[in-house]
C-alpha atoms as a PDB file:
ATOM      1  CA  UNK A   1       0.000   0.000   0.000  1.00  0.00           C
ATOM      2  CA  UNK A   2       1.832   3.344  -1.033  1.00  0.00           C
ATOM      3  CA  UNK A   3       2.436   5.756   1.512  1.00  0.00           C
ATOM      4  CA  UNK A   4      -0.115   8.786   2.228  1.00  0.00           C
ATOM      5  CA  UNK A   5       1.763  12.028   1.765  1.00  0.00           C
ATOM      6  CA  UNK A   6       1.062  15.987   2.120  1.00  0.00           C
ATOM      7  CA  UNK A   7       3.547  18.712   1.003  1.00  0.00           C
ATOM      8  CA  UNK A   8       5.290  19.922   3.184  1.00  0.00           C
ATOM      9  CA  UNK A   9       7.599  23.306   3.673  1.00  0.00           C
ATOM     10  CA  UNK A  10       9.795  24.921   6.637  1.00  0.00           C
ATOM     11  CA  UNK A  11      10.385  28.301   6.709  1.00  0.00           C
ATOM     12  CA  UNK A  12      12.387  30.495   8.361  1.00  0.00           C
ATOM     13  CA  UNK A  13      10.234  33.792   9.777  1.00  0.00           C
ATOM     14  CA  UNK A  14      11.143  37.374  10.709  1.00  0.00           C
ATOM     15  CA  UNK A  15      14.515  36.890   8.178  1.00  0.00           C
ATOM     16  CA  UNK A  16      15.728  36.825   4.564  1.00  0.00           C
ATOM     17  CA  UNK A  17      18.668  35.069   5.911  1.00  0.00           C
ATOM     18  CA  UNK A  18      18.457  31.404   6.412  1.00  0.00           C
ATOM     19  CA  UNK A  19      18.500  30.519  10.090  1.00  0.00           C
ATOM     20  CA  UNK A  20      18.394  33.471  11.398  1.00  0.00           C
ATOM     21  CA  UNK A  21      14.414  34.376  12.395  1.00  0.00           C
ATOM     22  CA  UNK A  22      11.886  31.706  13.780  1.00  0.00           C
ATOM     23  CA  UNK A  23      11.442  28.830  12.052  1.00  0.00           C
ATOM     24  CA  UNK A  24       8.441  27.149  11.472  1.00  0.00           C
ATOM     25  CA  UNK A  25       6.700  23.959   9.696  1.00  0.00           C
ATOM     26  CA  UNK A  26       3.627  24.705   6.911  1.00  0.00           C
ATOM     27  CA  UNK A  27       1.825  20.857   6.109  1.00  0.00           C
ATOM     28  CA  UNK A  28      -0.479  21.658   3.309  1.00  0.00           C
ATOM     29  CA  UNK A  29      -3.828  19.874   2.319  1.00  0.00           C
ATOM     30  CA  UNK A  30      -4.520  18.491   5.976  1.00  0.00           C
ATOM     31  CA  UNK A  31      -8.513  18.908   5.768  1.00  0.00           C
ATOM     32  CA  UNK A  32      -8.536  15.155   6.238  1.00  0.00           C
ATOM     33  CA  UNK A  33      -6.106  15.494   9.580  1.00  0.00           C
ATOM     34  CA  UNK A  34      -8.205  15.217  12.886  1.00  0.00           C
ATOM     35  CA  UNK A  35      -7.334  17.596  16.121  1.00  0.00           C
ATOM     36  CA  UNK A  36      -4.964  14.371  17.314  1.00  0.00           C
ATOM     37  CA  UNK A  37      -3.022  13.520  14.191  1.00  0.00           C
ATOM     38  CA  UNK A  38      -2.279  17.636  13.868  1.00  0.00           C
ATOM     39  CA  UNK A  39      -0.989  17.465  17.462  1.00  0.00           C
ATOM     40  CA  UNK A  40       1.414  14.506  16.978  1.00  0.00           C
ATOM     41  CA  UNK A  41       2.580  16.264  14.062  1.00  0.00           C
ATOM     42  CA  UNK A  42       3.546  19.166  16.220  1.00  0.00           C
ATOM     43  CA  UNK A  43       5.016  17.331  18.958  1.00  0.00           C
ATOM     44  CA  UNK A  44       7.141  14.945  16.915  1.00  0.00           C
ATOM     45  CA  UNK A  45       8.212  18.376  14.357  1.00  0.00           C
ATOM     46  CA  UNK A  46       9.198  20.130  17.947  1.00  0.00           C
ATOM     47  CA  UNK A  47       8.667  23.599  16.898  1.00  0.00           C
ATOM     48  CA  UNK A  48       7.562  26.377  18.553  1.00  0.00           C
ATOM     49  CA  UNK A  49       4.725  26.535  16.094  1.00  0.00           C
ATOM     50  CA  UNK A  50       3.823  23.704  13.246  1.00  0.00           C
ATOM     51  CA  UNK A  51       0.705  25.018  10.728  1.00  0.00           C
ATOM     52  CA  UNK A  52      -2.031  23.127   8.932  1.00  0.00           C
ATOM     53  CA  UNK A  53      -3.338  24.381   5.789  1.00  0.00           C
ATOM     54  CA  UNK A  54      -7.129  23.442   5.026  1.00  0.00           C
ATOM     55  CA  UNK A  55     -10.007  24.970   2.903  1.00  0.00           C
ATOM     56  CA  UNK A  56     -11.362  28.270   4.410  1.00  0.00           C
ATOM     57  CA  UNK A  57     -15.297  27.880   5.867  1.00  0.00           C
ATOM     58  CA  UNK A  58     -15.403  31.492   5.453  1.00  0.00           C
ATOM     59  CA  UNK A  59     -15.993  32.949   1.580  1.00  0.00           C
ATOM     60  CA  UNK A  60     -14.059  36.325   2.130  1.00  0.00           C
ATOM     61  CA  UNK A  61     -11.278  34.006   3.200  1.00  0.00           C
ATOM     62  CA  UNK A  62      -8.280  32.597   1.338  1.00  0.00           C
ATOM     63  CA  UNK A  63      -7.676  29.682   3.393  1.00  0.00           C
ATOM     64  CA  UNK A  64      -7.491  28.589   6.652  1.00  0.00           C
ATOM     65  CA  UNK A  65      -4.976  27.242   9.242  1.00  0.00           C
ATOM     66  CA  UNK A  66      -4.770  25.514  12.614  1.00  0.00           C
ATOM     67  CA  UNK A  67      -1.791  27.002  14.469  1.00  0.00           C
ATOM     68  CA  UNK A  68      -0.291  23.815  16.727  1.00  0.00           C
ATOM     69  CA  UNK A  69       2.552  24.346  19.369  1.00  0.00           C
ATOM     70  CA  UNK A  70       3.792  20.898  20.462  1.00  0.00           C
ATOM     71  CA  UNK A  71       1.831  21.150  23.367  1.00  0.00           C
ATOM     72  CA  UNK A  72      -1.690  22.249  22.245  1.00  0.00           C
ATOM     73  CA  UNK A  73      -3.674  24.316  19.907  1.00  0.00           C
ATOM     74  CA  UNK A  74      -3.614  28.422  20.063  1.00  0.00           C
ATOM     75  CA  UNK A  75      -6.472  30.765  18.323  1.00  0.00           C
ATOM     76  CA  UNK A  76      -3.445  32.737  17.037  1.00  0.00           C
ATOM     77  CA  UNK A  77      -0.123  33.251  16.631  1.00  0.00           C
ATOM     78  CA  UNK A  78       1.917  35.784  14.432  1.00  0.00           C
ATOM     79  CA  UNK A  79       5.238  33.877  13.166  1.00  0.00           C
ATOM     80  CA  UNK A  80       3.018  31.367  11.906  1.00  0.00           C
ATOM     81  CA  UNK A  81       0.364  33.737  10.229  1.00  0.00           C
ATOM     82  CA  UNK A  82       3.255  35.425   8.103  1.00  0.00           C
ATOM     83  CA  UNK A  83       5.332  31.967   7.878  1.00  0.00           C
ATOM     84  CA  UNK A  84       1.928  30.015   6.273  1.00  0.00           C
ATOM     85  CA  UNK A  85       1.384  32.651   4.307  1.00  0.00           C
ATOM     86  CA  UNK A  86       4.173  32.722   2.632  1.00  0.00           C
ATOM     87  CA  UNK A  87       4.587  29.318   2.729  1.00  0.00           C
ATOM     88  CA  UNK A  88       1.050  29.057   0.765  1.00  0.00           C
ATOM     89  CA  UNK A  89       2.554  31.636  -2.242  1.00  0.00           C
ATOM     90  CA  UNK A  90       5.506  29.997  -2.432  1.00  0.00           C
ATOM     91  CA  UNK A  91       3.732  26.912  -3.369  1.00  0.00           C
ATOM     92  CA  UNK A  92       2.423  29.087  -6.400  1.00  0.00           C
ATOM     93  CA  UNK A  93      -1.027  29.871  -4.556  1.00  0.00           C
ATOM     94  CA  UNK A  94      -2.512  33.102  -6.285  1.00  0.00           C
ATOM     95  CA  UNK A  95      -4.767  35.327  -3.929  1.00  0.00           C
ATOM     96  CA  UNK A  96      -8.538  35.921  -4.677  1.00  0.00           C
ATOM     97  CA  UNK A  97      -6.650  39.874  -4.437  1.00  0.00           C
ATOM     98  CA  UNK A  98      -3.778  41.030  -5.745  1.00  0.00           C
ATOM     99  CA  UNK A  99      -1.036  42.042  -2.741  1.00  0.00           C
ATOM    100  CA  UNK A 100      -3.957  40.551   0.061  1.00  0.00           C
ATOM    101  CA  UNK A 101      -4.520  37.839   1.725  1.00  0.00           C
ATOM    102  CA  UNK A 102      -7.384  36.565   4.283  1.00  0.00           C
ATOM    103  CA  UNK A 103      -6.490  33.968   6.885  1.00  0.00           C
ATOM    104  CA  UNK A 104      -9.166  32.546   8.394  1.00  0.00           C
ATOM    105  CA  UNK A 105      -7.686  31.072  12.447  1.00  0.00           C
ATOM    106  CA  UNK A 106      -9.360  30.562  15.577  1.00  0.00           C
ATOM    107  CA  UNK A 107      -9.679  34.741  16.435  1.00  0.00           C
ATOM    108  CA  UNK A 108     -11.557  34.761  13.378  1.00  0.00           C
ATOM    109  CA  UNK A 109     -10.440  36.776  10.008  1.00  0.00           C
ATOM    110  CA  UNK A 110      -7.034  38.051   9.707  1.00  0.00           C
ATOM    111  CA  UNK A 111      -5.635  40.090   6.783  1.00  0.00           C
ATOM    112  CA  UNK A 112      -2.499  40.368   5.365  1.00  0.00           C
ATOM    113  CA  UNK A 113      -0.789  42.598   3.097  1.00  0.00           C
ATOM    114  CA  UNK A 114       2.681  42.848   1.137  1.00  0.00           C
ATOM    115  CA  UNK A 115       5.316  45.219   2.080  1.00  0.00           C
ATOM    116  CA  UNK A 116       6.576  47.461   0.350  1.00  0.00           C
ATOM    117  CA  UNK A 117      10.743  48.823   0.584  1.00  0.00           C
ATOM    118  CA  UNK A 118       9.512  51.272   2.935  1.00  0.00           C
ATOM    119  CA  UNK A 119       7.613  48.826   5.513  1.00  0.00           C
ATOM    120  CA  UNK A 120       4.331  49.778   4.328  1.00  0.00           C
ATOM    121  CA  UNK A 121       1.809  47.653   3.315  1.00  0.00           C
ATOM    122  CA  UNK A 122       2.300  47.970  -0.463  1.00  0.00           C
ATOM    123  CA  UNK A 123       3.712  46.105  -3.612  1.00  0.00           C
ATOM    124  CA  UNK A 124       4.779  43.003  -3.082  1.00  0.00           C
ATOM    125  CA  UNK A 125       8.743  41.993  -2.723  1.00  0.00           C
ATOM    126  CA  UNK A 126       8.659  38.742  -0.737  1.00  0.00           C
ATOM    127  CA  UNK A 127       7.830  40.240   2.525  1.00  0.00           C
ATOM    128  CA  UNK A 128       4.309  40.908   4.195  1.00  0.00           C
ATOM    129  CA  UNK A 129       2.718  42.197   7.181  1.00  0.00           C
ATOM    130  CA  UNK A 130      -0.390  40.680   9.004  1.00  0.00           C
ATOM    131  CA  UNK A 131      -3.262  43.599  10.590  1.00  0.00           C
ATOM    132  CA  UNK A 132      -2.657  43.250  14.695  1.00  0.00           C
ATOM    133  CA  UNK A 133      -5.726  41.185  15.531  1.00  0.00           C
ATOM    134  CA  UNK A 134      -8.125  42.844  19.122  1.00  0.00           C
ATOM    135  CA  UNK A 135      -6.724  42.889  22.222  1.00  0.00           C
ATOM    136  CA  UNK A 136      -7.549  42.695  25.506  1.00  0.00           C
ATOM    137  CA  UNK A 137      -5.543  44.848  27.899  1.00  0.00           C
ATOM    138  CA  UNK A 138      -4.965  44.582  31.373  1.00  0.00           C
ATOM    139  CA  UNK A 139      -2.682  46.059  33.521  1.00  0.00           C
ATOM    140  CA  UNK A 140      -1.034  44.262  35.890  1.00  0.00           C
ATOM    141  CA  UNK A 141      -1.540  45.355  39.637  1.00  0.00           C
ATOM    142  CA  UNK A 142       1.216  47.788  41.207  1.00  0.00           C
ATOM    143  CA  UNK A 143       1.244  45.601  44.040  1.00  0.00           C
ATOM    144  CA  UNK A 144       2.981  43.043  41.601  1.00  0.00           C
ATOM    145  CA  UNK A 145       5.867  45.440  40.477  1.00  0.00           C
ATOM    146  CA  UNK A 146       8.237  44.187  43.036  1.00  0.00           C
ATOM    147  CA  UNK A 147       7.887  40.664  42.561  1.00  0.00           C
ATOM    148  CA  UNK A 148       8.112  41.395  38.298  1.00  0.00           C
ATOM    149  CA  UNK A 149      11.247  43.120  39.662  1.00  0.00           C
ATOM    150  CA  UNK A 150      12.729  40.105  41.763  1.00  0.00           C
ATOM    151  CA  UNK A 151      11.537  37.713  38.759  1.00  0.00           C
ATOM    152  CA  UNK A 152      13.446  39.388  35.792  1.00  0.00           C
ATOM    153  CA  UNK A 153      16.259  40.138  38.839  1.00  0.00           C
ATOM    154  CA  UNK A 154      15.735  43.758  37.504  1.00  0.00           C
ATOM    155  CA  UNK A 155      16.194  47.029  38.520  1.00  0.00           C
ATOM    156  CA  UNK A 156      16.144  49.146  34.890  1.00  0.00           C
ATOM    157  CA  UNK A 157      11.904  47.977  34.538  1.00  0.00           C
ATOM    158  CA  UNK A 158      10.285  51.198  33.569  1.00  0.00           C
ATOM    159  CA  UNK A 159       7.107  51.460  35.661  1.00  0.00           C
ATOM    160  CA  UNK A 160       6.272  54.985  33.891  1.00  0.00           C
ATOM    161  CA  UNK A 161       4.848  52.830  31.168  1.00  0.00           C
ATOM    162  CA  UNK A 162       2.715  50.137  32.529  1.00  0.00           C
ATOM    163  CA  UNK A 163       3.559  46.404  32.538  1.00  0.00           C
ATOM    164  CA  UNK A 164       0.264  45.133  31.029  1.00  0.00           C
ATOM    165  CA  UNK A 165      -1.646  41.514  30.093  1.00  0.00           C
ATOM    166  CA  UNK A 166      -1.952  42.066  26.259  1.00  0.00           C
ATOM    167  CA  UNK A 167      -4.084  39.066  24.436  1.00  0.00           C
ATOM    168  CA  UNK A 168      -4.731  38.798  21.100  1.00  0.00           C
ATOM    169  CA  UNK A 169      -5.018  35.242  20.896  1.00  0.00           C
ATOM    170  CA  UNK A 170      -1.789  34.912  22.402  1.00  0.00           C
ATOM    171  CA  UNK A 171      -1.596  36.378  25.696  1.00  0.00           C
ATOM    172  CA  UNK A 172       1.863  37.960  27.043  1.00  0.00           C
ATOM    173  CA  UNK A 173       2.715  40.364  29.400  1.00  0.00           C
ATOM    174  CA  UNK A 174       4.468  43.258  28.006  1.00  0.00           C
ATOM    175  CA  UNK A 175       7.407  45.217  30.327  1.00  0.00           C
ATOM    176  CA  UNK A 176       9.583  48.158  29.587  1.00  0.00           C
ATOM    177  CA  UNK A 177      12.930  48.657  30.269  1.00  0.00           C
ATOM    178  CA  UNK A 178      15.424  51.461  29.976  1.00  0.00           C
ATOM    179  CA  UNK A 179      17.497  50.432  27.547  1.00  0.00           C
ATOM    180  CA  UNK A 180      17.825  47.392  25.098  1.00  0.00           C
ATOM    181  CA  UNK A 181      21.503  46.702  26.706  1.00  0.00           C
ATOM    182  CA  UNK A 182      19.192  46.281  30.135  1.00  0.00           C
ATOM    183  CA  UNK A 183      16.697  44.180  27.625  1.00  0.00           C
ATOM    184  CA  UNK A 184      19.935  41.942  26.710  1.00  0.00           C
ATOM    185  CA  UNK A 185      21.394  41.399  29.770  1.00  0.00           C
ATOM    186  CA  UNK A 186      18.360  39.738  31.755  1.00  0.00           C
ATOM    187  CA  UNK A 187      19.070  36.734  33.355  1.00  0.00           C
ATOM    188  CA  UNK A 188      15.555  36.067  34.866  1.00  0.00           C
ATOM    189  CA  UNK A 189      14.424  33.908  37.592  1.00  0.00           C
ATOM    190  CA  UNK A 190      12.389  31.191  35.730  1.00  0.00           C
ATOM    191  CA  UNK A 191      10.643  29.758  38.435  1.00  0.00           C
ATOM    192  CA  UNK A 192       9.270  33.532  39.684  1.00  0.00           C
ATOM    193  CA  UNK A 193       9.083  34.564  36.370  1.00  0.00           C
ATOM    194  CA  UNK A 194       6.636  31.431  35.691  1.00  0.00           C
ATOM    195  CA  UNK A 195       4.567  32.257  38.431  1.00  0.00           C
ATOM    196  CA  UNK A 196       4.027  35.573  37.631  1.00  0.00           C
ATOM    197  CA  UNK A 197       2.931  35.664  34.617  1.00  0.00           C
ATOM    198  CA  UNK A 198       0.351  32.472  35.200  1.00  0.00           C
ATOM    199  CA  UNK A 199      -1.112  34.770  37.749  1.00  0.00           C
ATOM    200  CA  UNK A 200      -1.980  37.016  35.588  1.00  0.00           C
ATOM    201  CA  UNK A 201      -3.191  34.107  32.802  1.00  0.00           C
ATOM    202  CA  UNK A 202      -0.550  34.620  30.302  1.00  0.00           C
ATOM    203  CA  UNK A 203       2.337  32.075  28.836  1.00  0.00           C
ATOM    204  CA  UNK A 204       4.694  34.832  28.548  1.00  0.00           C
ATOM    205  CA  UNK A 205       6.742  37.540  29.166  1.00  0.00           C
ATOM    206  CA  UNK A 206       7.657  40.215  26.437  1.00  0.00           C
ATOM    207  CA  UNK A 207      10.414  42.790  27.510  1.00  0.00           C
ATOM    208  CA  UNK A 208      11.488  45.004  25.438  1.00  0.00           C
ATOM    209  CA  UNK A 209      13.748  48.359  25.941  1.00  0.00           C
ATOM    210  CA  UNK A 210      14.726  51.430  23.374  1.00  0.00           C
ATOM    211  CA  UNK A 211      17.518  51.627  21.193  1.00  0.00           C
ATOM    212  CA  UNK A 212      19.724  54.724  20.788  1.00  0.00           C
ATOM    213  CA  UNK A 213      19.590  56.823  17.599  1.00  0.00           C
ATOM    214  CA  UNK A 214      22.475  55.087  16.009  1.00  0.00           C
ATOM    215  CA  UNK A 215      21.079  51.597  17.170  1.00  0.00           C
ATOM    216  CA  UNK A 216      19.970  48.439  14.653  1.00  0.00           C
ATOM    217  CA  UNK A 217      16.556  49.283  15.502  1.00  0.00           C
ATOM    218  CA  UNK A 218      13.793  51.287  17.211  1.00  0.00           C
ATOM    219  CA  UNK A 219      13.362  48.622  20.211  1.00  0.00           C
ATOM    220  CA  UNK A 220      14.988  45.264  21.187  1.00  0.00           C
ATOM    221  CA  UNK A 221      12.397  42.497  21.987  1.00  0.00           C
ATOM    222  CA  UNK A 222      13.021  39.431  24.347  1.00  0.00           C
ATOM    223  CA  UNK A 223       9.982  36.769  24.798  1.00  0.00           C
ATOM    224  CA  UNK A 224      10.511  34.631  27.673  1.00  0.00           C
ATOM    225  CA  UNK A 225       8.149  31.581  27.879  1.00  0.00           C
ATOM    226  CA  UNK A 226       6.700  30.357  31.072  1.00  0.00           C
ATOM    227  CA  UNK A 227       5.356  27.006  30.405  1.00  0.00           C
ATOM    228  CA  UNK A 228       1.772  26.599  29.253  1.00  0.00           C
ATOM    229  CA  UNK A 229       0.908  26.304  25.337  1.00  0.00           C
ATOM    230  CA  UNK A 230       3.728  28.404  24.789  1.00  0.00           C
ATOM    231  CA  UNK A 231       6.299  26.128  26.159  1.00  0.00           C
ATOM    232  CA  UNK A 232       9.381  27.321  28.334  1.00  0.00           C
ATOM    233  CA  UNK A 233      12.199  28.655  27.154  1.00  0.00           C
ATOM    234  CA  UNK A 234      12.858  32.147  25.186  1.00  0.00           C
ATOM    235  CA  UNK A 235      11.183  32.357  21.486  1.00  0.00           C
ATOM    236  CA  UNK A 236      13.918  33.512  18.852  1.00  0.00           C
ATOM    237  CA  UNK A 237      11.352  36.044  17.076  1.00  0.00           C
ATOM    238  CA  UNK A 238       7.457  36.868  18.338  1.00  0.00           C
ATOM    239  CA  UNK A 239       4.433  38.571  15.598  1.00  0.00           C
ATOM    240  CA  UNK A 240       2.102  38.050  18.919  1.00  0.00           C
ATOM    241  CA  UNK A 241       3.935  39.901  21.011  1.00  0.00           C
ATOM    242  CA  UNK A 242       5.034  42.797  18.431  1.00  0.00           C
ATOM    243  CA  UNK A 243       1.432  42.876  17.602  1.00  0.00           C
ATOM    244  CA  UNK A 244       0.776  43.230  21.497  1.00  0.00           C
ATOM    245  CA  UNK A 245       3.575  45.583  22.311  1.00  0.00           C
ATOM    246  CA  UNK A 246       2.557  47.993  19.121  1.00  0.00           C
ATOM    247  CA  UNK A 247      -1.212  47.771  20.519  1.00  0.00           C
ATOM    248  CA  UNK A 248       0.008  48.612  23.783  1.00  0.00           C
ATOM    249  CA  UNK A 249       2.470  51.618  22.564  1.00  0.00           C
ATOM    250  CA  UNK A 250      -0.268  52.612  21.044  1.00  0.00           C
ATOM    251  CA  UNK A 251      -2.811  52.751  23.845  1.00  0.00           C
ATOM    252  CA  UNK A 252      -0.088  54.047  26.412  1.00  0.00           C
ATOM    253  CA  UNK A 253       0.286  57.326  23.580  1.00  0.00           C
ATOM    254  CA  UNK A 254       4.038  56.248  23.342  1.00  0.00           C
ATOM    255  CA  UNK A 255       4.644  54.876  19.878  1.00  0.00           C
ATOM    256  CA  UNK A 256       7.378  56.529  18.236  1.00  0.00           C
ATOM    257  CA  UNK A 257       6.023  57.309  15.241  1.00  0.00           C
ATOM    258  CA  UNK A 258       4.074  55.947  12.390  1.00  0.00           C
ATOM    259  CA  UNK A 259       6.475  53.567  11.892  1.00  0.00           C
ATOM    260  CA  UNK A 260       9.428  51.624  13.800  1.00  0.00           C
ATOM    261  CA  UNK A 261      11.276  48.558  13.624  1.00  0.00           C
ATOM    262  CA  UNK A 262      12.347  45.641  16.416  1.00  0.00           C
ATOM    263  CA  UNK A 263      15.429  43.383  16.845  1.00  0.00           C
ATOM    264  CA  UNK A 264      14.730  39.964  18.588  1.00  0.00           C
ATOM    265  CA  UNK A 265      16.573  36.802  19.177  1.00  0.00           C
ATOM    266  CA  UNK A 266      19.698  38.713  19.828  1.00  0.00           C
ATOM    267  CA  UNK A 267      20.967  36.527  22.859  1.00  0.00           C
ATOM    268  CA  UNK A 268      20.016  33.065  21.110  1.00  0.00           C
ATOM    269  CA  UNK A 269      22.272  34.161  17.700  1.00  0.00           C
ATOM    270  CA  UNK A 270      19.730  35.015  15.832  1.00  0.00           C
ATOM    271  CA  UNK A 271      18.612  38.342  13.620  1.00  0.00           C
ATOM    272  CA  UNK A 272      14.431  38.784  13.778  1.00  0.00           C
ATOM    273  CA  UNK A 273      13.590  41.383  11.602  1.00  0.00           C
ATOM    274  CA  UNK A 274      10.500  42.811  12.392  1.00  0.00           C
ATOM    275  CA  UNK A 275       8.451  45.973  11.259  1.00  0.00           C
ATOM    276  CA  UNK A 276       5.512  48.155  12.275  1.00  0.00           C
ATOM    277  CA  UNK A 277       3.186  50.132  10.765  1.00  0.00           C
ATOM    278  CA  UNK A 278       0.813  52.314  12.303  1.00  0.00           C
ATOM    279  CA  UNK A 279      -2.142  52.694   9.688  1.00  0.00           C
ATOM    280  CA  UNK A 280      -4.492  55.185  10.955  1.00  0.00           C
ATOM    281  CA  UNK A 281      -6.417  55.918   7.570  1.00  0.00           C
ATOM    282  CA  UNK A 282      -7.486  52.496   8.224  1.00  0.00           C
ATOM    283  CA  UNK A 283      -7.187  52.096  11.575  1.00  0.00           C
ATOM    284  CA  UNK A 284      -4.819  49.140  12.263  1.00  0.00           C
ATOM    285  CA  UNK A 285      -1.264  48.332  12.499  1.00  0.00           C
ATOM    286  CA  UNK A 286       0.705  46.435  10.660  1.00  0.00           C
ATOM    287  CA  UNK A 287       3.288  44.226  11.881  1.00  0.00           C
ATOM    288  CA  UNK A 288       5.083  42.561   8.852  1.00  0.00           C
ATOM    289  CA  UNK A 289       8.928  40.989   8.034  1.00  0.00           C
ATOM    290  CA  UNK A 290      10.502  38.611   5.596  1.00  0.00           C
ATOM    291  CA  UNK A 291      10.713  34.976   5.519  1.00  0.00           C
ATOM    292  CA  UNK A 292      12.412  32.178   3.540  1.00  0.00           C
ATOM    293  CA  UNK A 293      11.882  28.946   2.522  1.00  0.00           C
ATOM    294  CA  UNK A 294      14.332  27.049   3.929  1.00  0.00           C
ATOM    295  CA  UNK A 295      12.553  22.935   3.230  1.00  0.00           C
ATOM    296  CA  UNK A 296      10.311  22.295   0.543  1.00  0.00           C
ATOM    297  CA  UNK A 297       8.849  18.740  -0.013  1.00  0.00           C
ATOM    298  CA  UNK A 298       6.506  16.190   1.530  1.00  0.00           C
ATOM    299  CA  UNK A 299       5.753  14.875   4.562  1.00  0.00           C
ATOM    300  CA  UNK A 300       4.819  11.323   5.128  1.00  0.00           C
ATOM    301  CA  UNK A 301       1.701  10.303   7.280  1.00  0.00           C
ATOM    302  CA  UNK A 302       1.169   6.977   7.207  1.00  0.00           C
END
C-alpha cells in the first residue's frame, strides 16, 4: 500500500537570511487530519509553532490554518500567520486579491498585506505584514511590580509605562525597560518569572527596551516563555507579542512614530527582523517581516 503524503515546507520567519528568524513547519492539504493527528505532528516536528493548511469555511477568506505548538492548539499566533502565508505563495497559490490575503484562524479573520521597501503595506517583494488582531488589555496590579522586579532580577523595569496583560489570541505580558543593553542582559528567575505571569493568565513575558539613535533598531524584543501552550524557554522572534507591544504603545500614547522597527533573538544568535506600521487611515497596524523557505517537499503520514 503506497504511503499517504502531504507537502510539506519549513520556513524560516522574521529573516531573509536562512537561520536566522523563527522557524516554522507549513503541512499543506490536511482537511482530512483530525485535532490528534495535527498534534502529533507538532510534537514529533518540535517547533515552537507547526501550521495546517485546510479549505477556508469562510468565503471572504483565502484559506485557513490551525496554528499547533507541540503542546496544544492556540487561536493565534503571528510567526506562523506570516510563515503560512508565505509558505502558501511559495507553493504558487494566487490570492482571490492582488497584494492581500485573508487567513481565516481561531480569532476569526485576519488580513495580510505585502510590504513594500519602505515597511508599508504595499507592492509586493517577498515580505508581508499581518493587521494586529483585538486585544484585551490589562494592567497588571502595582502591588505586583516588586515581585516582576525580583523575577526578571531587575532594577532598569520602567514602571512609567505600565507592565500590562496584552491578548490577542496569544496572551503575554508586556514590560519596559530602559534600555535594550538592560533588555539583553536579563538573566531572569524562571521559576518567579513562571509564576508571575500564570497569575496574571498569560504564557509569557515580552520585555522590550529602546535603542539609541544610532542603534539596529527602534526597540529590542526578548519573549521569555513560562510554560503553558507556549512552552518554556525564550522564542527567537514573536508577531504576537510585536502585535501586542505595538497595541500597547499605542494605547499608552508612546509609539514613536508611524512607523518603527524591532530586533529579537539577539541573545540566542539570531537576527528577527521585524516591522511596524501604524495605519491610521485604516485604523490598524501592521506588523510585517521577511521569511524564507528554507525545506520544501513532503511529509509522510502513514
Amino acid at each position: 500500500m503506497p504511503a499517504h503524503t502531504v507537502r510539506f515546507k519549513q520556513v524560516d520567519v522574521f529573516t531573509s537570511t536562512p537561520f536566522k528568524g523563527n522557524p516554522l513547519a507549513v503541512v499543506f492539504d490536511a482537511d482530512a487530519l483530525d485535532t490528534t493527528q495535527m498534534q502529533a505532528i507538532a510534537r514529533w516536528t518540535n517547533l515552537s509553532e507547526t501550521t495546517f493548511l485546510l479549505k477556508p469555511g469562510d468565503a471572504a477568506a483565502d484559506y485557513r490554518v490551525r496554528i499547533f505548538t507541540p503542546g496544544g492548539e492556540l487561536p493565534f499566533a503571528g510567526h506562523p500567520t506570516l510563515g503560512t502565508a508565505h509558505a502558501l505563495l511559495d507553493s504558487g497559490y494566487q490570492p482571490k486579491q492582488a497584494g492581500k490575503l485573508i487567513q481565516q484562524c481561531g480569532v476569526g479573520l485576519v488580513e495580510l498585506e505585502a510590504l513594500d521597501s519602505s515597511g508599508g503595506t504595499s507592492d509586493a517583494h517577498g515580505a508581508w505584514a499581518f493587521a494586529a488582531p483585538p486585544a484585551r488589555v490589562t494592567p497588571l496590579a502595582a502591588d505586583r511590580y516588586d515581585a516582576l522586579s525580583a523575577a526578571l532580577r531587575s532594577r532598569a523595569i520602567d514602571f512609567s509605562a505600565a507592565p500590562c496583560a496584552v491578548d490577542n489570541g496569544a496572551p503575554w505580558l508586556v514590560v519596559r525597560v530602559d534600555s535594550a543593553r538592560a533588555c539583553l542582559e536579563l538573566e531572569p528567575d524562571a521559576a518567579a518569572l513562571a509564576e508571575l505571569v500564570q497569575s496574571v493568565d498569560t504564557h509569557g513575558l515580552a520585555v522590550y527596551g529602546p535603542h539609541d539613535a544610532n542603534g539596529p533598531a527602534t526597540f529590542e524584543v526578548r519573549c521569555l516563555m513560562a510554560g503553558g501552550d507556549f512552552g518554556l524557554g525564550e522564542d527567537p522572534v514573536t508577531g504576537s507579542a510585536n502585535a501586542a507591544l505595538a497595541g500597547l504603545l499605542n494605547a499608552q500614547q508612546r509609539r514613536p512614530g508611524t512607523r518603527y522597527t524591532v530586533r529579537q533573538g539577539t541573545v540566542l544568535g539570531r537576527a528577527g527582523d521585524v516591522s511596524v506600521h501604524y495605519d491610521d487611515a485604516r485604523g490598524k497596524i501592521w506588523i510585517g517581516g521577511p521569511t524564507v523557505t528554507i525545506v520544501d517537499g513532503t511529509f509522510r503520514l502513514a
